[in-house]
Protein backbone atom coordinates (compact mmCIF):
# COMPACT_ATOMS: atom_id res chain seq x y z
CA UNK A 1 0.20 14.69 -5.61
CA UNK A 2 1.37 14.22 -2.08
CA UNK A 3 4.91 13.42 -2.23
CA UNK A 4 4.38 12.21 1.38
CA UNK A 5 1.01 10.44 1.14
CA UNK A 6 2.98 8.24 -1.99
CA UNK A 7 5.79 7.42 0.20
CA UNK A 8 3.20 6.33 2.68
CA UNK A 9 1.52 3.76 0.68
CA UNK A 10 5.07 2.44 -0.28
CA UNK A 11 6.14 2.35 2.84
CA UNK A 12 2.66 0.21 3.42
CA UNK A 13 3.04 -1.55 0.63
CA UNK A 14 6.87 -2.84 1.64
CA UNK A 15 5.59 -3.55 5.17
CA UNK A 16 2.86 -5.66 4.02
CA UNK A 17 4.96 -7.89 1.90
CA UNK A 18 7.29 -8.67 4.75
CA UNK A 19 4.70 -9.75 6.79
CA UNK A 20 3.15 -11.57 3.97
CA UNK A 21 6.87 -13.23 3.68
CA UNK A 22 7.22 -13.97 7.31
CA UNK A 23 4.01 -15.47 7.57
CA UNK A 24 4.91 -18.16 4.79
CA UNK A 25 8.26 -18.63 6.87
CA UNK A 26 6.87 -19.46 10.29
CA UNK A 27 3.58 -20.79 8.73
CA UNK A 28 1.22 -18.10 10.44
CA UNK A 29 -1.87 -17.67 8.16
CA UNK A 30 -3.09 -14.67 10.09
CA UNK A 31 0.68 -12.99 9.15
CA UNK A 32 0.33 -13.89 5.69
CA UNK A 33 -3.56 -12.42 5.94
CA UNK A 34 -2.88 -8.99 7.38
CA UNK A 35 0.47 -8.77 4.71
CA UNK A 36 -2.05 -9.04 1.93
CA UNK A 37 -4.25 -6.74 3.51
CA UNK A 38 -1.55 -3.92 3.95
CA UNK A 39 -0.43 -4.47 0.45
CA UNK A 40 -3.92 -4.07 -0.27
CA UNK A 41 -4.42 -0.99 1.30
CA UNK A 42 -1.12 1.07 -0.37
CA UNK A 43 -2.40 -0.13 -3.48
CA UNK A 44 -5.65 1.83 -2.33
CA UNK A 45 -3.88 4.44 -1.03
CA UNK A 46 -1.83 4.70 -4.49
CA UNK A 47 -4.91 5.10 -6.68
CA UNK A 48 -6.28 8.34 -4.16
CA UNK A 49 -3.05 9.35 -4.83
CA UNK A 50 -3.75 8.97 -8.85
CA UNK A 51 -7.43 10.09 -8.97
CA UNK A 52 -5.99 13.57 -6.94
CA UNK A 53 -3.21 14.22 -9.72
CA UNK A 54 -5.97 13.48 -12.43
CA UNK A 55 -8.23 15.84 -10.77
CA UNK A 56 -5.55 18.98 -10.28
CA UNK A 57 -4.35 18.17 -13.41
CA UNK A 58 -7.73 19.06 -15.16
CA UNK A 59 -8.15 21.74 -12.91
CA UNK A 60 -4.65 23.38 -13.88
């Protein structure tokens, strides 16, 4: 597990839902579009994340 890849996808995660947010405050579909979509992607990001500690695990 990559400590820094983890914080990464938080990090996307977090920046995705305030985008998300201030799309539904200015009423900017395309905000609240690309705020699902980065949300999207750290949850992505978070199961490569799982799948590689599976995978050293059963290596170890």
């Amino acid at each position: 597990m990559s400590l820094e890849d983890r914080a990464k996808a938080t990090a996307k995660n977090i920046e995705g839902k305030a985008q998300e947010a201030l799309g539904n405050v200015t009423g900017d579909p395309e905000d609240k579009t690309e705020g699902k979509a980065k949300q999207a992607e750290g949850e992505v990001r978070h199961g490569v994340e799982d799948v590689k500690d599976k995978v050293k695990k059963n290596i170890d």
